[in-house]
N, C-alpha and C. Protein backbone atom coordinates (compact mmCIF):
# COMPACT_ATOMS: atom_id res chain seq x y z
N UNK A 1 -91.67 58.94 -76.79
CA UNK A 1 -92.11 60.32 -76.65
C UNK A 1 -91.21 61.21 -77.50
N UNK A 2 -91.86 62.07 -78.46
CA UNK A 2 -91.04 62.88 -79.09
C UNK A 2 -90.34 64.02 -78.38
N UNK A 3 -89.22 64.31 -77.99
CA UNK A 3 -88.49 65.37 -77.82
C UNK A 3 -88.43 67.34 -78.26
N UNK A 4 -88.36 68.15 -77.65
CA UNK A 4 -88.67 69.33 -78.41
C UNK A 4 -87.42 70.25 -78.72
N UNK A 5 -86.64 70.54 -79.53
CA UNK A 5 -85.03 71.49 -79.37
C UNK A 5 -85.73 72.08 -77.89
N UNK A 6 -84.64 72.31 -77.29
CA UNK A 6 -84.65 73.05 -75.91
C UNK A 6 -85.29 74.52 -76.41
N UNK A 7 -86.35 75.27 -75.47
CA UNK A 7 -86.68 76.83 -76.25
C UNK A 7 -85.53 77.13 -75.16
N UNK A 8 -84.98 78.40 -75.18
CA UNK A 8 -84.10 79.33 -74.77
C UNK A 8 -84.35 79.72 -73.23
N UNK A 9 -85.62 79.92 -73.48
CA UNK A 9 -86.30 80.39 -71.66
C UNK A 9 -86.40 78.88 -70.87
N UNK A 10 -86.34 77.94 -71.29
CA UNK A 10 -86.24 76.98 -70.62
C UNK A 10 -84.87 76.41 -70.17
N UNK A 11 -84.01 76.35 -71.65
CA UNK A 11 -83.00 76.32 -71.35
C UNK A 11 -81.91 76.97 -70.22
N UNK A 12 -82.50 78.65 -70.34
CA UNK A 12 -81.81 79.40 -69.45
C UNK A 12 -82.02 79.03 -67.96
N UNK A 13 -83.20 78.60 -67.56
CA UNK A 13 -83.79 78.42 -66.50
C UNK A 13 -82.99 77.00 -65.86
N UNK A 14 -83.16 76.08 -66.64
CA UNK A 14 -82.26 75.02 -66.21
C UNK A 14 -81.14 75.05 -65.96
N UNK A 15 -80.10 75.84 -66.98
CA UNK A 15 -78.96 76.10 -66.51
C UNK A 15 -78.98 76.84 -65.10
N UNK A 16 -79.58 77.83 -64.91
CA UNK A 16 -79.32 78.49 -63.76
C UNK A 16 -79.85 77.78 -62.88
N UNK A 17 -80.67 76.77 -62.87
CA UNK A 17 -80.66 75.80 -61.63
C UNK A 17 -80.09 74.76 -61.42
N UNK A 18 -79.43 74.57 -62.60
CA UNK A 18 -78.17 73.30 -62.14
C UNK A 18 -77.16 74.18 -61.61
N UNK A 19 -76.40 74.93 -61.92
CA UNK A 19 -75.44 76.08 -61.09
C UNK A 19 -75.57 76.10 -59.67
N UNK A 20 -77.34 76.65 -59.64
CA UNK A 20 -77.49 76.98 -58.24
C UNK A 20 -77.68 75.52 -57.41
N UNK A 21 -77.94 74.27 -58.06
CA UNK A 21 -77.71 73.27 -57.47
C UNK A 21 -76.37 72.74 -57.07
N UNK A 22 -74.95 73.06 -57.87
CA UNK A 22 -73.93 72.74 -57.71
C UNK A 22 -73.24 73.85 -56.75
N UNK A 23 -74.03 74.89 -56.47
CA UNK A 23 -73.22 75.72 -55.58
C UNK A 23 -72.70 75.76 -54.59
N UNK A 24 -73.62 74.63 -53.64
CA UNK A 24 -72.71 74.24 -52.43
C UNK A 24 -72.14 72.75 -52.58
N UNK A 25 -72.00 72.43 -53.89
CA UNK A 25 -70.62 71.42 -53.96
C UNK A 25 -71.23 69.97 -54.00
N UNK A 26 -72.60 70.21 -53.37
CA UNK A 26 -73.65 68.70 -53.19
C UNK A 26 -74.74 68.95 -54.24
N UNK A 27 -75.21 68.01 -55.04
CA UNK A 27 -76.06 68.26 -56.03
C UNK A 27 -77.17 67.18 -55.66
N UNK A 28 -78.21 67.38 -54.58
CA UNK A 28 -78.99 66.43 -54.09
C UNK A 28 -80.11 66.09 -55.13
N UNK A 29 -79.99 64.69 -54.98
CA UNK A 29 -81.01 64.30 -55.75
C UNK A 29 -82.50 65.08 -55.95
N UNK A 30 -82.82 65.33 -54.58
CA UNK A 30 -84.27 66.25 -54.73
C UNK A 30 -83.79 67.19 -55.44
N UNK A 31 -83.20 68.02 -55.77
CA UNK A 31 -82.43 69.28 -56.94
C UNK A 31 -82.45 68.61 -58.53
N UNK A 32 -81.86 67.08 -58.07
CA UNK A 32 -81.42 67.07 -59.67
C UNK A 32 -82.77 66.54 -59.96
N UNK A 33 -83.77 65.76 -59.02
CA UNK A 33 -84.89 65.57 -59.63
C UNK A 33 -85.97 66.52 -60.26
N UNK A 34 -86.08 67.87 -59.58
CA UNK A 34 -86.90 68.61 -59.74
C UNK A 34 -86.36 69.08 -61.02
N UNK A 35 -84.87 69.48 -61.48
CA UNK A 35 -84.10 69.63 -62.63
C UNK A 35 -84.85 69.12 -63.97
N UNK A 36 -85.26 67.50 -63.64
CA UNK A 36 -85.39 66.63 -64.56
C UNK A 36 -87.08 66.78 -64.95
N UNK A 37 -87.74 67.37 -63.67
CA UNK A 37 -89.22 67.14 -63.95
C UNK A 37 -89.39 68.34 -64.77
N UNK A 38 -88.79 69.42 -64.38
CA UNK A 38 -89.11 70.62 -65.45
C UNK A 38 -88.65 70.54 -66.73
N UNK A 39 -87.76 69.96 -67.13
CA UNK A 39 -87.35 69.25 -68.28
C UNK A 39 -88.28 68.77 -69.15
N UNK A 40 -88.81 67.38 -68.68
CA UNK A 40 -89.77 66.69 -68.91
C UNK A 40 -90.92 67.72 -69.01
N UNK A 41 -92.02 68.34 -68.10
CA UNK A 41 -93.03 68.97 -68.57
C UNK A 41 -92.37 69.73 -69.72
N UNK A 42 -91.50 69.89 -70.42
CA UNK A 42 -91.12 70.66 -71.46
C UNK A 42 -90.66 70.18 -72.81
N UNK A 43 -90.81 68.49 -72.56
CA UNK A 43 -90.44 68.00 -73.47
C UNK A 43 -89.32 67.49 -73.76
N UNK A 44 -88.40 67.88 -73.17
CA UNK A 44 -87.28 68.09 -73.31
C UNK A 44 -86.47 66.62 -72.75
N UNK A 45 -85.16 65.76 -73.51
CA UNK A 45 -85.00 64.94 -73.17
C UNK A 45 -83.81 64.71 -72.21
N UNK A 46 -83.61 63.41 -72.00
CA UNK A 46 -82.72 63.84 -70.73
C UNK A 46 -81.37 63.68 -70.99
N UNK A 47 -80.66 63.18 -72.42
CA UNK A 47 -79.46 63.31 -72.53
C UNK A 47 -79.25 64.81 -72.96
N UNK A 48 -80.09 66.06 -73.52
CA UNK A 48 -79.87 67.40 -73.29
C UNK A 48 -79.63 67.86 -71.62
N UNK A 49 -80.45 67.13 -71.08
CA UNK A 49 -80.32 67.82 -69.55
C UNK A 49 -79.17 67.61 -69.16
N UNK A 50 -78.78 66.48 -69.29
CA UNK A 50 -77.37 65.88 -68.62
C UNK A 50 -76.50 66.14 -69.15
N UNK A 51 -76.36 67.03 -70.54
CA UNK A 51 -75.22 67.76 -71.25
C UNK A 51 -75.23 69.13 -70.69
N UNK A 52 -76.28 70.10 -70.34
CA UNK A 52 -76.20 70.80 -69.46
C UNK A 52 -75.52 70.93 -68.14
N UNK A 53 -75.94 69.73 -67.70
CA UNK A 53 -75.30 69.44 -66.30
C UNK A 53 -73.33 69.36 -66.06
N UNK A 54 -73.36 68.53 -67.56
CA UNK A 54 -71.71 68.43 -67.94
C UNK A 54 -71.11 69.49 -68.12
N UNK A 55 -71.41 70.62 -69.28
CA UNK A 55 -71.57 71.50 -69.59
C UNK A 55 -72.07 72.74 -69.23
N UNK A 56 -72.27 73.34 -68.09
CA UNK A 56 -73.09 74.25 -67.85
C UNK A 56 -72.81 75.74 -68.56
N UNK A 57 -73.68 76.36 -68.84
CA UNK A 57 -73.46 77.58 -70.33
C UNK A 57 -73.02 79.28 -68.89
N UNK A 58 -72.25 79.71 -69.43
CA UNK A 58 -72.43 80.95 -68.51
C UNK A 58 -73.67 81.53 -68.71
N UNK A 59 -74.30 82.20 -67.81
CA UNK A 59 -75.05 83.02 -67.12
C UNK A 59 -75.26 84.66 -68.40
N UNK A 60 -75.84 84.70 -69.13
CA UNK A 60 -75.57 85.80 -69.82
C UNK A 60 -77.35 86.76 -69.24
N UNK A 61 -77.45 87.97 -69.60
CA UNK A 61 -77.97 88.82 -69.60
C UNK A 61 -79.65 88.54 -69.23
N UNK A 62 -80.03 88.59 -68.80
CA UNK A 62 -81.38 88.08 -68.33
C UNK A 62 -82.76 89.11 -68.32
N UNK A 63 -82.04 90.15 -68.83
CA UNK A 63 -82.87 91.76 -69.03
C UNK A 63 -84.32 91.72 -69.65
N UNK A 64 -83.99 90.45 -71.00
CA UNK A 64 -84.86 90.32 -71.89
C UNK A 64 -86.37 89.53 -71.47
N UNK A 65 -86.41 89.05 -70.65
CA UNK A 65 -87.27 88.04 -70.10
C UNK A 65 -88.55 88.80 -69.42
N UNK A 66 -89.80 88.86 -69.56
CA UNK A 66 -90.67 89.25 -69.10
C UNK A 66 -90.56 89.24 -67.60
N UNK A 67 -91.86 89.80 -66.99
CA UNK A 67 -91.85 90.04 -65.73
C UNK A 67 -92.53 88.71 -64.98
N UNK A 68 -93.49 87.85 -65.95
CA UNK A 68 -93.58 86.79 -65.63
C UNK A 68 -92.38 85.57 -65.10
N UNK A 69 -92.18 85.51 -66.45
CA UNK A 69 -91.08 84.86 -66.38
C UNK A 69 -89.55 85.01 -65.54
N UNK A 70 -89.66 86.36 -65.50
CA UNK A 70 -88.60 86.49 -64.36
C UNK A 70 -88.84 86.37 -62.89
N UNK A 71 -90.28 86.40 -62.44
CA UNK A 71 -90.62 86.08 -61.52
C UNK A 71 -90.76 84.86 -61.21
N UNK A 72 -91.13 83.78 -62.32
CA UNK A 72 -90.78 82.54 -62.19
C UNK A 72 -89.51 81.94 -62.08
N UNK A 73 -88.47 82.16 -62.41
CA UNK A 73 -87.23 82.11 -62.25
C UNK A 73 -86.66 82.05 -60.65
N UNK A 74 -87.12 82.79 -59.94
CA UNK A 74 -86.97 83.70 -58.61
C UNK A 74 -87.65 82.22 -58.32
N UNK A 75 -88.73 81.65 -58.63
CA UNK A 75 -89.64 80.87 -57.28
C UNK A 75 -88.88 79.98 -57.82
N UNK A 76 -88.64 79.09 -59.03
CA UNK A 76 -87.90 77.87 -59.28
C UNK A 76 -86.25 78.29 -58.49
N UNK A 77 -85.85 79.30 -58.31
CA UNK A 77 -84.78 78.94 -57.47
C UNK A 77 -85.18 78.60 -55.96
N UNK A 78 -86.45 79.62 -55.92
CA UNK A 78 -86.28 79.26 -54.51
C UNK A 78 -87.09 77.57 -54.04
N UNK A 79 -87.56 77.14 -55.32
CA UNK A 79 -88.26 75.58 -54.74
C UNK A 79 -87.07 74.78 -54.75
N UNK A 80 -85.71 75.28 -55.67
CA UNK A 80 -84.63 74.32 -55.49
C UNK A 80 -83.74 74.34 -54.40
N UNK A 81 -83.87 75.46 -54.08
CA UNK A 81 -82.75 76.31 -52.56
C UNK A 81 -83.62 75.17 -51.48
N UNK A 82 -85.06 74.96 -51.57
CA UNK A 82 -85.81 74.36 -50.34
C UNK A 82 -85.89 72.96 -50.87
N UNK A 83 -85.39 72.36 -51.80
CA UNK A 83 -85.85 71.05 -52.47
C UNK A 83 -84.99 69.69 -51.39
N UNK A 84 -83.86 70.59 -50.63
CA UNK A 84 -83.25 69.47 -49.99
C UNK A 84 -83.11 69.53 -48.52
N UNK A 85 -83.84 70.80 -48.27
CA UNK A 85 -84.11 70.99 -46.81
C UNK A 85 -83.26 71.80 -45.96
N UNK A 86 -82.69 72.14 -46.90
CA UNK A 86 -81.10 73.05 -46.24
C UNK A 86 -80.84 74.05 -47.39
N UNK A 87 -80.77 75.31 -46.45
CA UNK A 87 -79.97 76.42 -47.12
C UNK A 87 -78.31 76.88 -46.61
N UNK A 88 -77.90 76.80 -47.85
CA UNK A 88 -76.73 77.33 -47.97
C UNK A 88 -76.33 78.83 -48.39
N UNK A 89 -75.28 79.16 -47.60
CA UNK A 89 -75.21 80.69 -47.89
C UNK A 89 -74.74 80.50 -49.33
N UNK A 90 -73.55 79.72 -49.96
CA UNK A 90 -73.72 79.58 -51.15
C UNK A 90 -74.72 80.05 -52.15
N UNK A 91 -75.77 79.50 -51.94
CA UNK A 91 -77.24 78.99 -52.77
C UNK A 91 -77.56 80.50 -52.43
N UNK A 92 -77.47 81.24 -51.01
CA UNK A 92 -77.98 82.80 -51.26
C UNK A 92 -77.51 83.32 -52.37
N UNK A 93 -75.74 83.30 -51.89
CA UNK A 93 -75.30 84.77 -52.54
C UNK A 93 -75.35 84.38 -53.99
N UNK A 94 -75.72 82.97 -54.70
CA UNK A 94 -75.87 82.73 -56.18
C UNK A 94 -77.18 83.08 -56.54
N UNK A 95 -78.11 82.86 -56.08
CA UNK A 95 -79.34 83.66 -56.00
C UNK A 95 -79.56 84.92 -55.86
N UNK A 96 -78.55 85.84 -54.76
CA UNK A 96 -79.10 87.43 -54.80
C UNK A 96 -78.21 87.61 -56.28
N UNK A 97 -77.42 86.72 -57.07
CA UNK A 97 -76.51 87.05 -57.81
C UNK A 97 -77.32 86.99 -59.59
N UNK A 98 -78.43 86.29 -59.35
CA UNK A 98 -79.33 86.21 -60.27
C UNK A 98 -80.27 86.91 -60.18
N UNK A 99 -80.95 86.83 -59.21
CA UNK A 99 -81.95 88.42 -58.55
C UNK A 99 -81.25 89.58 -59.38
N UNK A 100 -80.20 89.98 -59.49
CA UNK A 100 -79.87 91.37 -59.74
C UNK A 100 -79.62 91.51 -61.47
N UNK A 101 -79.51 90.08 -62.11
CA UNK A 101 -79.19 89.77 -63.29
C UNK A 101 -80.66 90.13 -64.15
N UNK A 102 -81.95 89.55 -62.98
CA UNK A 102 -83.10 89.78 -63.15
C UNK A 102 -83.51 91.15 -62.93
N UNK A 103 -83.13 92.03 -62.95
CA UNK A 103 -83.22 93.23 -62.43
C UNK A 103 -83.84 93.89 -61.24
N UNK A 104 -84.06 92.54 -60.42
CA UNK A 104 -84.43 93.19 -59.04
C UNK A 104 -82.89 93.48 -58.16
N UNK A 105 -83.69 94.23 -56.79
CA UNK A 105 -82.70 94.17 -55.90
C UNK A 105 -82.04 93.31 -55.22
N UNK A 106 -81.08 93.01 -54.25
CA UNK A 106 -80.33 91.78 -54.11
C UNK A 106 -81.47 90.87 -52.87
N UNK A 107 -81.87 92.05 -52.16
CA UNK A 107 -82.54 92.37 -50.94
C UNK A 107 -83.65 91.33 -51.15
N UNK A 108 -84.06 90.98 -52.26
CA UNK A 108 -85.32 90.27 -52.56
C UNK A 108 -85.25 89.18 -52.46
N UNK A 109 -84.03 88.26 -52.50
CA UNK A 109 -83.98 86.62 -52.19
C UNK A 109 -84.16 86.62 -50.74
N UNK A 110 -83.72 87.70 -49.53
CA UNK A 110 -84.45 87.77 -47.90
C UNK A 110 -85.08 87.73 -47.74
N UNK A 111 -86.15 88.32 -48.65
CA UNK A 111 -87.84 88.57 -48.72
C UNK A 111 -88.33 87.19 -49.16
N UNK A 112 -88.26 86.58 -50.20
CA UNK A 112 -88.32 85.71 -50.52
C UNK A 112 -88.06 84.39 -49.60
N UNK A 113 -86.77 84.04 -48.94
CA UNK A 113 -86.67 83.52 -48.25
C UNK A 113 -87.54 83.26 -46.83
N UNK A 114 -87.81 84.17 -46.77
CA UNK A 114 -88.87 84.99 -45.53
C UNK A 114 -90.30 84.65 -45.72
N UNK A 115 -90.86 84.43 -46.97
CA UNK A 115 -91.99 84.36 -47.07
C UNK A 115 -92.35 83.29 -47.70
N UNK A 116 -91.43 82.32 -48.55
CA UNK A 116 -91.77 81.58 -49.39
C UNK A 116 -92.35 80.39 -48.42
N UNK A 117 -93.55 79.71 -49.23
CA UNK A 117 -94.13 78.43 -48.38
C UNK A 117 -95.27 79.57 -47.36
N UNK A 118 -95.43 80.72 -47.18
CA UNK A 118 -95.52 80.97 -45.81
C UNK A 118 -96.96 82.12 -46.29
N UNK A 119 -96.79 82.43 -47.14
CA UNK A 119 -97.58 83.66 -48.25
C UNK A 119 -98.34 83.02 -49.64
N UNK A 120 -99.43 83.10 -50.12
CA UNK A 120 -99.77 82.83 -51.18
C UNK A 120 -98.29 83.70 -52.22
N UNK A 121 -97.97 83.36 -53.29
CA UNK A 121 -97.58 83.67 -54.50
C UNK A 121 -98.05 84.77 -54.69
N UNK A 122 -99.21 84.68 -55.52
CA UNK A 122 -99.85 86.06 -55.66
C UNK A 122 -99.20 87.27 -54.81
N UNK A 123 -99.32 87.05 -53.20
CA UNK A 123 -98.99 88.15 -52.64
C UNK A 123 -97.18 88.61 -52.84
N UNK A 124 -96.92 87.67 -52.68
CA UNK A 124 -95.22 87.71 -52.81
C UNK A 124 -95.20 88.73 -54.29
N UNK A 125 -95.59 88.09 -55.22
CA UNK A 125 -95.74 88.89 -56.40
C UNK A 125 -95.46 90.11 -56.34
N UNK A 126 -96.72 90.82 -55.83
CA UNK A 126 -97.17 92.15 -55.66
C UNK A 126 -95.73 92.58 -54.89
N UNK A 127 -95.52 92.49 -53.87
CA UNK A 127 -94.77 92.51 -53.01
C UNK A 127 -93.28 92.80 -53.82
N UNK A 128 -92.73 91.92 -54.46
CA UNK A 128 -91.59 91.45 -55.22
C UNK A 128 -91.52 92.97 -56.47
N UNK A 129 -92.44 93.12 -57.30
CA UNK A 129 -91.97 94.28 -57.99
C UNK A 129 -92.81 95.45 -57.50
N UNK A 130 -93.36 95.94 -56.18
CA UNK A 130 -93.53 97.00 -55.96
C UNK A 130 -92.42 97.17 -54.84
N UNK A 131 -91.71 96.55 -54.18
CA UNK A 131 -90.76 96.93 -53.16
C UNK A 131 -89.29 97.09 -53.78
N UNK A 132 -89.13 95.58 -54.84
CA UNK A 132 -87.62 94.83 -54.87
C UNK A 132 -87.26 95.09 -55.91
N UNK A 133 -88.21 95.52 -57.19
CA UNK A 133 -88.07 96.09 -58.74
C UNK A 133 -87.13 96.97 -59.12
């Protein structure tokens, strides 16, 4: 299978979910797997992933990223925060810590937490930049 250079929005995304996977110190397989599957739908191979993982890049500016995409960001943390069945306050406060990088409020990973699994998407959506924006 041919490989693709990492694009940037993917890249960023991975990094910030290996972080938020290493935040409480356990990096569960269901985390590092889901890590690897978004990878893969992207092309992307796995000795880049696992240099990431070695390597993890700081966290820079996240302003630039559409509203899509920043909203996707928000749910891939939160399918990884739920990927092992346990939340850690860790995994919050690194999450309200990206929430705000994303330019929402911090307040929105509660909401989130609160609703995810529980609400269609769609609604969370709406919800997410008319309350938390």
């Amino acid at each position: 299978m041919y490989t693709y250079p990492m694009d940037i929005v993917t890249k960023k995304k991975l990094n910030i979910l290996i972080q938020l996977a290493e935040a409480d110190k356990h990096f569960a397989r269901a985390e590092r797997e889901m890590i690897f599957k978004i990878a893969s739908d992207k092309n992307f191979s796995e000795p880049e992933v696992n240099e990431l993982i070695r390597n993890p890049e700081p966290i820079d500016s996240l302003g630039a990223l559409s509203d899509d995409q920043k909203f996707d960001y928000l749910v891939a943390c939160m399918e990884l925060m739920h990927a092992d069945q346990k939340l850690f306050e860790s995994e919050l406060i690194f999450c309200k810590g990206i929430a705000i990088k994303l330019g929402f409020k911090k307040n929105v990973v509660d909401y989130f937490v609160d609703n995810f699994r529980k609400k269609p998407l769609d609604d969370i959506k709406k919800v997410v930049f008319t309350e938390f924006y």
